[in-house]
N, C-alpha and C. Protein backbone atom coordinates (compact mmCIF):
# COMPACT_ATOMS: atom_id res chain seq x y z
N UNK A 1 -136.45 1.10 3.76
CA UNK A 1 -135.15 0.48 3.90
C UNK A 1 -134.96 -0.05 5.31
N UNK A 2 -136.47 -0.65 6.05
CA UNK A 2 -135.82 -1.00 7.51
C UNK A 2 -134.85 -2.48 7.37
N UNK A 3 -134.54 -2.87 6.13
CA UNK A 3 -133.58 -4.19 6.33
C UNK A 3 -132.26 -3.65 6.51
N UNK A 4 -131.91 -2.59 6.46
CA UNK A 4 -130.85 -1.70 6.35
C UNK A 4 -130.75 -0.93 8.02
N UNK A 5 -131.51 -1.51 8.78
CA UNK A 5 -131.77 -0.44 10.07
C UNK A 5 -130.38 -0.19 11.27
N UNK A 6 -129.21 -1.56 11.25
CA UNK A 6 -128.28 -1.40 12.01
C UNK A 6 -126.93 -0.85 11.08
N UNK A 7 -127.22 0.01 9.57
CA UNK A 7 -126.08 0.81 9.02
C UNK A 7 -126.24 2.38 8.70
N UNK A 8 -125.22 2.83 9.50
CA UNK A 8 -125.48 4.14 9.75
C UNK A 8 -125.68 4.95 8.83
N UNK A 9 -126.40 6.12 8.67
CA UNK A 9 -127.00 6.53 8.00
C UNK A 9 -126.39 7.25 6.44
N UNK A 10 -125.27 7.41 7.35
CA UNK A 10 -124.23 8.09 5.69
C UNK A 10 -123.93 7.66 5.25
N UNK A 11 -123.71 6.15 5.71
CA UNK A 11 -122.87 4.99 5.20
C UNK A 11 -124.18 4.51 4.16
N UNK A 12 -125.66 4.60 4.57
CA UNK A 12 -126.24 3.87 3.54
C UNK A 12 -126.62 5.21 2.30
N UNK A 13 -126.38 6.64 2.70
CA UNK A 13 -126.65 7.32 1.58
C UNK A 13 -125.40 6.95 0.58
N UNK A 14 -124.03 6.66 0.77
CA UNK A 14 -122.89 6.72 -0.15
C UNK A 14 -123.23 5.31 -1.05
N UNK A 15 -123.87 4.51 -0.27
CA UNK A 15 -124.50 3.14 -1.17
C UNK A 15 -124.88 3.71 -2.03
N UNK A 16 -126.07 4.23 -1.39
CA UNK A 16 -127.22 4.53 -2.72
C UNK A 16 -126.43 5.43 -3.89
N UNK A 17 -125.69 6.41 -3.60
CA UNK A 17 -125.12 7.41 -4.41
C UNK A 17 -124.66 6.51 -5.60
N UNK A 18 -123.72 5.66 -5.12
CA UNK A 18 -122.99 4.55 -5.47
C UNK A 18 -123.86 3.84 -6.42
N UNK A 19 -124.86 3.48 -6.09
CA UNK A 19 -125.66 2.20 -6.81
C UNK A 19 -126.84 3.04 -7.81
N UNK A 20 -126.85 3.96 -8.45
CA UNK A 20 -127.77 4.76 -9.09
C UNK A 20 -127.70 4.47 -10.56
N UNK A 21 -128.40 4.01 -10.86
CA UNK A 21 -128.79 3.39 -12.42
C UNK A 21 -128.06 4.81 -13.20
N UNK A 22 -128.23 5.65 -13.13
CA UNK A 22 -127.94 6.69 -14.45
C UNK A 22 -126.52 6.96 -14.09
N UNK A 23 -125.61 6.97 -15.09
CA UNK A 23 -124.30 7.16 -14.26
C UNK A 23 -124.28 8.57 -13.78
N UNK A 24 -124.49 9.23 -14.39
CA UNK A 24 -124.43 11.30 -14.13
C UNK A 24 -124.90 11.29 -13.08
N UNK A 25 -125.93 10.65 -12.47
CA UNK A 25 -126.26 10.87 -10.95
C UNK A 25 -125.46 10.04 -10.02
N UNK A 26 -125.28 8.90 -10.58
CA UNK A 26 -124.19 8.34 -9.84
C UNK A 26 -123.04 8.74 -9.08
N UNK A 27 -122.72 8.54 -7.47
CA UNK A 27 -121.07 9.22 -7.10
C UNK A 27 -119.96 8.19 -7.93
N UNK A 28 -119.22 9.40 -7.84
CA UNK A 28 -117.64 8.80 -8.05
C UNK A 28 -116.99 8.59 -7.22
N UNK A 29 -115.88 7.88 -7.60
CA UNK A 29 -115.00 7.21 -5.89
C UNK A 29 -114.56 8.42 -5.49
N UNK A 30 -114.02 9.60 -6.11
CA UNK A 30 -113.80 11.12 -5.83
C UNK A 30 -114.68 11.44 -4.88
N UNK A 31 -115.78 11.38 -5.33
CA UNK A 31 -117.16 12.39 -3.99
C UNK A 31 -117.25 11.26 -3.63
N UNK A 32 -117.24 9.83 -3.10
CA UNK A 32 -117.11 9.14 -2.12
C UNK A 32 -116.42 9.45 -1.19
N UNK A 33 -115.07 9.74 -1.28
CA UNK A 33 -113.64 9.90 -0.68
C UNK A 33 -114.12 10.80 -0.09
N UNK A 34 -114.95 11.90 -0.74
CA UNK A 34 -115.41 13.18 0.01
C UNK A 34 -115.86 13.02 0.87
N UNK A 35 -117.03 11.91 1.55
CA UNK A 35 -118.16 11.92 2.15
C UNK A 35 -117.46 11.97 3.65
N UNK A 36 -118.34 12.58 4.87
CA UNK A 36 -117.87 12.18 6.10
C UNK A 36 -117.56 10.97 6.41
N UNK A 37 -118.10 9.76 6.27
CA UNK A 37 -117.93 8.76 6.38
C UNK A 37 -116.39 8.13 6.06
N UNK A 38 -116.17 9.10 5.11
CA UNK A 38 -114.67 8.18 4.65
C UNK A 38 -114.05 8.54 5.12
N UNK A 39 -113.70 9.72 5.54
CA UNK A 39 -112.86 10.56 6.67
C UNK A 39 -111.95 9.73 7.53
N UNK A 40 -113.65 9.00 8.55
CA UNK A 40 -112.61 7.89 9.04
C UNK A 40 -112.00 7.23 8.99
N UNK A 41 -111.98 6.56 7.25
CA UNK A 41 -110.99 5.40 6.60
C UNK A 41 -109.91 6.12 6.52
N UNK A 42 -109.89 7.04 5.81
CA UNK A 42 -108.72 7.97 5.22
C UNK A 42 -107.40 8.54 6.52
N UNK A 43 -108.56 8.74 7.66
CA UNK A 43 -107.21 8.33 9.24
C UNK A 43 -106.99 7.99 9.27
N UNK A 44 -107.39 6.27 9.49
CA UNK A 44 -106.74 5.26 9.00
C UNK A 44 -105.58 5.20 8.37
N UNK A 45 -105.77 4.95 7.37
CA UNK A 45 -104.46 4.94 6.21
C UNK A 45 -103.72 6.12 6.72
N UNK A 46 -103.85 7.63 6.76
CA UNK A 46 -102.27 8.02 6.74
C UNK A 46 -101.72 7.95 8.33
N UNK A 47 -102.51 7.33 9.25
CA UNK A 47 -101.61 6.56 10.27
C UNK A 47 -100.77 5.48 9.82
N UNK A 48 -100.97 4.27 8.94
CA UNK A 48 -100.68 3.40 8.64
C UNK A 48 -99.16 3.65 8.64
N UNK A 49 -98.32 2.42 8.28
CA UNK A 49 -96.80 3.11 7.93
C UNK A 49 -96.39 1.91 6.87
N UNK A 50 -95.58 2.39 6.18
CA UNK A 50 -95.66 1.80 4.99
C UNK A 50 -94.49 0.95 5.19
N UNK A 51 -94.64 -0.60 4.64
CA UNK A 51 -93.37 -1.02 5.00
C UNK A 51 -91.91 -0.96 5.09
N UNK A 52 -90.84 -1.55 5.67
CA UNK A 52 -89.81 -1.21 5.52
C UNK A 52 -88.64 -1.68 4.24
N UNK A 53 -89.35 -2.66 3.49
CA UNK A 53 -89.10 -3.22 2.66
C UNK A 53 -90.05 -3.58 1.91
N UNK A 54 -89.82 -4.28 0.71
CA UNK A 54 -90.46 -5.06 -0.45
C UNK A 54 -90.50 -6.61 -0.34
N UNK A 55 -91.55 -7.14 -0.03
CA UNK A 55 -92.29 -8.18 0.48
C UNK A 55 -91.96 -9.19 -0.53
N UNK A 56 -91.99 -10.30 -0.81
CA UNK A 56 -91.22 -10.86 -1.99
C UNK A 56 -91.83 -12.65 -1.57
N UNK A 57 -92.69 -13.35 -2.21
CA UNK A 57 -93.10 -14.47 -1.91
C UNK A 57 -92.87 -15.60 -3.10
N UNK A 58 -92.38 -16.81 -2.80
CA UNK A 58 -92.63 -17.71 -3.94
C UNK A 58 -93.18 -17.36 -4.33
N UNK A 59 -94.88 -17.40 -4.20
CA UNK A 59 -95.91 -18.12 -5.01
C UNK A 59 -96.10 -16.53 -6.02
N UNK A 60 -95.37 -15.52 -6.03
CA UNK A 60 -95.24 -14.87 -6.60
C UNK A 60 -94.10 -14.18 -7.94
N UNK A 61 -93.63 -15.13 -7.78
CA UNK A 61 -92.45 -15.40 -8.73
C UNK A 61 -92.86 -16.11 -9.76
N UNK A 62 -92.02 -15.35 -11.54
CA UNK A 62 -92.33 -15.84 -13.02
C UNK A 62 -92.50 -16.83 -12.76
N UNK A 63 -92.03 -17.91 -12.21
CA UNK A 63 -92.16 -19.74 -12.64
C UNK A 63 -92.96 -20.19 -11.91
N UNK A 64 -93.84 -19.68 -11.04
CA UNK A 64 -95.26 -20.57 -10.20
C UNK A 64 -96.22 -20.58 -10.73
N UNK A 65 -96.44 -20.31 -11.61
CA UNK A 65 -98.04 -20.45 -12.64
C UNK A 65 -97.35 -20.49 -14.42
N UNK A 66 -97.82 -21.58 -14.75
CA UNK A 66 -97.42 -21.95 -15.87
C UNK A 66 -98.87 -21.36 -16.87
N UNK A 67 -98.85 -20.17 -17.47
CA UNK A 67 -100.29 -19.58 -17.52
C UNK A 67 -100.74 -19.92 -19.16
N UNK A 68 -99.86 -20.64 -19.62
CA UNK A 68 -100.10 -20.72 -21.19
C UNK A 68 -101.13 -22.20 -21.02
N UNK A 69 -100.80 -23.36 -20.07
CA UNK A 69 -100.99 -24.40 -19.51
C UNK A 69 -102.09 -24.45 -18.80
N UNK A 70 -102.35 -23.23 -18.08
CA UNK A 70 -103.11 -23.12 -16.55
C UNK A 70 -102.96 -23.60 -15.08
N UNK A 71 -101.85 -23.86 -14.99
CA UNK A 71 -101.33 -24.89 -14.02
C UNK A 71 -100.26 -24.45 -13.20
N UNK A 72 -100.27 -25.10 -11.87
CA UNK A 72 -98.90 -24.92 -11.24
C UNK A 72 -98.25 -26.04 -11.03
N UNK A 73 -96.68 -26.31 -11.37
CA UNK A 73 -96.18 -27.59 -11.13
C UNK A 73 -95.33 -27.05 -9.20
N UNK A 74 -95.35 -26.09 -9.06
CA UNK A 74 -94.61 -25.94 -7.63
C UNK A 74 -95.48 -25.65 -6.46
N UNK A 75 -97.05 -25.40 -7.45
CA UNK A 75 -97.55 -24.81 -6.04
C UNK A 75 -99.20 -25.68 -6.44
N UNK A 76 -99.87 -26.12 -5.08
CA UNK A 76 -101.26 -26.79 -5.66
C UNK A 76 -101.96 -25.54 -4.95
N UNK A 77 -103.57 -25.94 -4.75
CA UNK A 77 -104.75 -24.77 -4.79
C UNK A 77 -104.79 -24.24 -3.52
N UNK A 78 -104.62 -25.20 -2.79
CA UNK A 78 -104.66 -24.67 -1.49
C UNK A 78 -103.47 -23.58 -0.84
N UNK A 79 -102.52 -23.81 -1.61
CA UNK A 79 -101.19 -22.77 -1.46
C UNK A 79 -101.78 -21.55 -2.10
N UNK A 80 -102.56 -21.41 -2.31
CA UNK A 80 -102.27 -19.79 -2.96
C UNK A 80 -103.71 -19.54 -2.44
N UNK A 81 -104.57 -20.19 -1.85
CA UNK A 81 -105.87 -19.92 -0.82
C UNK A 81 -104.76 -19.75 0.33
């Protein structure tokens, strides 16, 4: 695995765990979450702070995608990229 040589080492065992043809040997996002590695994500997040409100956007509102159609008449492609 030297194409793999600048990712640290736990980080590439939770891959592999991850990517294992048989599912029973396979990890779950459960014993992922477990791994040291995630630890540090998981600081992360419960530092985080959760907003103070509910975020609320046009392009997210019933009438911006006409989905029976496929289409938007209020919003083109680049608006919602």
């Amino acid at each position: 695995m030297e194409q793999f040589y600048d990712i640290d080492p736990k980080m590439l065992k939770i891959l592999e765990g991850m990517l294992q043809f048989n599912p029973y040997m396979r990890l779950s996002a459960n014993e992922c979450l477990k791994q040291n590695m995630s630890q540090n994500i998981n600081n992360l997040i419960d530092h985080n702070m959760t907003a103070p409100y509910k975020i609320h956007l046009e392009i997210d509102k019933d009438d911006a995608f006409d989905y029976k159609h496929g289409r938007s008449d209020k919003f083109k492609n680049s608006d919602y990229l």
